[in-house]
Protein backbone atom coordinates (compact mmCIF):
# COMPACT_ATOMS: atom_id res chain seq x y z
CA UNK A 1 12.71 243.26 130.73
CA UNK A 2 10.31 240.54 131.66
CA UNK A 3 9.77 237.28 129.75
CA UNK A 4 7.17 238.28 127.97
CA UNK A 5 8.49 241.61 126.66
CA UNK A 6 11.59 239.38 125.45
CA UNK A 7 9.41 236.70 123.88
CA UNK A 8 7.64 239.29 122.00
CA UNK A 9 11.16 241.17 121.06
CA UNK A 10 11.82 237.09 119.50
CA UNK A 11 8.94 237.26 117.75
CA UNK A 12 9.25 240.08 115.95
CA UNK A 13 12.56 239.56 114.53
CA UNK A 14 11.97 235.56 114.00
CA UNK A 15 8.63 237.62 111.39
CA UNK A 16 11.31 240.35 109.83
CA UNK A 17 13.69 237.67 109.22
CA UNK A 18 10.73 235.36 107.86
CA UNK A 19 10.28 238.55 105.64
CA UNK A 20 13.58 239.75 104.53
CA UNK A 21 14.36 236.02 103.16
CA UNK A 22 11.20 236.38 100.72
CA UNK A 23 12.57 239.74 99.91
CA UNK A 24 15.97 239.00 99.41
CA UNK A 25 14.72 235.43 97.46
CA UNK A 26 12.42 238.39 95.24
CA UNK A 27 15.40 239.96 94.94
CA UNK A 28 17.70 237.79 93.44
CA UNK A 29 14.89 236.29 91.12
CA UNK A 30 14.28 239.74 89.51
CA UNK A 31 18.48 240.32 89.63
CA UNK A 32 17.82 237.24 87.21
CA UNK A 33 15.17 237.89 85.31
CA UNK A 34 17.20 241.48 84.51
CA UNK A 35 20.45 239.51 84.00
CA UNK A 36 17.98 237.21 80.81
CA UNK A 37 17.03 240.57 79.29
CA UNK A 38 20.13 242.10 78.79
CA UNK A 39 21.58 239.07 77.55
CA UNK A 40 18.63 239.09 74.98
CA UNK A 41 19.47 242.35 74.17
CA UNK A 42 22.84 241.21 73.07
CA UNK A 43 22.06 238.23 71.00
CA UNK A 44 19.28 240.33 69.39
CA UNK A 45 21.48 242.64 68.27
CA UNK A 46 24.15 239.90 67.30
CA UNK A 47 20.98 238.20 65.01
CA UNK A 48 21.12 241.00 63.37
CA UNK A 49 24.15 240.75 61.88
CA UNK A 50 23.48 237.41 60.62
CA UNK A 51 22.05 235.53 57.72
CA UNK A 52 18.60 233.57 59.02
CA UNK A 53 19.98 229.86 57.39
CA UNK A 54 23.20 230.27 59.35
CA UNK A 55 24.51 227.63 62.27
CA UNK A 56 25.01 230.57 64.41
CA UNK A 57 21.45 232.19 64.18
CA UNK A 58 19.62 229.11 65.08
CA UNK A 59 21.53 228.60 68.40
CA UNK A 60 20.89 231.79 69.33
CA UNK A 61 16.93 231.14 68.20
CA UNK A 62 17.54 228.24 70.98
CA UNK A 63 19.21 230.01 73.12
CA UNK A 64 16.05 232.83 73.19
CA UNK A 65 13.43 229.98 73.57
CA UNK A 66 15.25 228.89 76.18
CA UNK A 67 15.08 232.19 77.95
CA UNK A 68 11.68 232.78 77.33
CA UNK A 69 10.84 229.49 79.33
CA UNK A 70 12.55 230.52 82.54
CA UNK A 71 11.34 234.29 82.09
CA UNK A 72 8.18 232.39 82.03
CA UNK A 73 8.94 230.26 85.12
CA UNK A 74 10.36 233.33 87.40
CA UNK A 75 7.27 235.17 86.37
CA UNK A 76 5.28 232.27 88.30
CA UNK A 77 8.34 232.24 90.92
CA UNK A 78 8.17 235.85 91.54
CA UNK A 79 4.44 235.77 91.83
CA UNK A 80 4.30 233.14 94.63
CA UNK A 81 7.27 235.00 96.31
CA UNK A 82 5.26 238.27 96.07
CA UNK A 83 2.42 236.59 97.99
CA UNK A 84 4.44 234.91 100.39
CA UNK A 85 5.89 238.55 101.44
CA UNK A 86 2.47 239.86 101.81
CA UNK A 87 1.48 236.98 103.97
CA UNK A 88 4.88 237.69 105.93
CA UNK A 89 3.68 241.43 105.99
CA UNK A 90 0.43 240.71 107.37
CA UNK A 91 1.74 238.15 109.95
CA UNK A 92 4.30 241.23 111.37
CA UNK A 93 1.68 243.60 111.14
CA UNK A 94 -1.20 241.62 112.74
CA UNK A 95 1.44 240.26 115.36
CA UNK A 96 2.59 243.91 116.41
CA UNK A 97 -1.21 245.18 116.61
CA UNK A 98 -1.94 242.42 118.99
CA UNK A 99 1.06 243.27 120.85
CA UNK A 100 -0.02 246.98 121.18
CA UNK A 101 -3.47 246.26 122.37
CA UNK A 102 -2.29 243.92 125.12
């Protein structure tokens, strides 16, 4: 293999590796954002059981609002992160077509 054909074997991986750590970074954001539903799920259905005025009720009314704001910030996260893998996706792609045509 000459030093060209191995540069060009570094490449590529150094761009899948640039792409799976978006992916796996998507990956764990949306493992999150899934982990803040379910746990709404549960305090929704504790709230039920309770009277509005009580102590109990109004931490969990916190404890949604605070949920809401990072559901609100991953949404923005997982946005960016979305991009950034396309970019990644284009840079491997564009990368191997040159490759090919040399």
């Amino acid at each position: 293999m000459s030093e060209e054909q191995i540069r060009i074997l570094q490449r590529v991986a150094e761009l899948r590796r640039d792409l799976a750590e978006v992916q796996q970074e998507i990956s764990l954001r949306n493992s999150e954002v899934n982990r803040i539903y379910r746990e709404q799920e549960r305090i929704v259905r504790n709230m039920e059981n309770l009277q509005q005025d009580s102590a109990l009720y109004g931490r969990y009314l916190e404890s949604l609002s605070s949920q809401e704001d990072r559901l609100e910030e991953l949404v923005t996260i997982v946005g960016d992160l979305e991009s950034e893998q396309t970019d990644r996706q284009r840079a491997l792609a564009d990368f191997i077509a040159e490759v090919e045509f040399q």
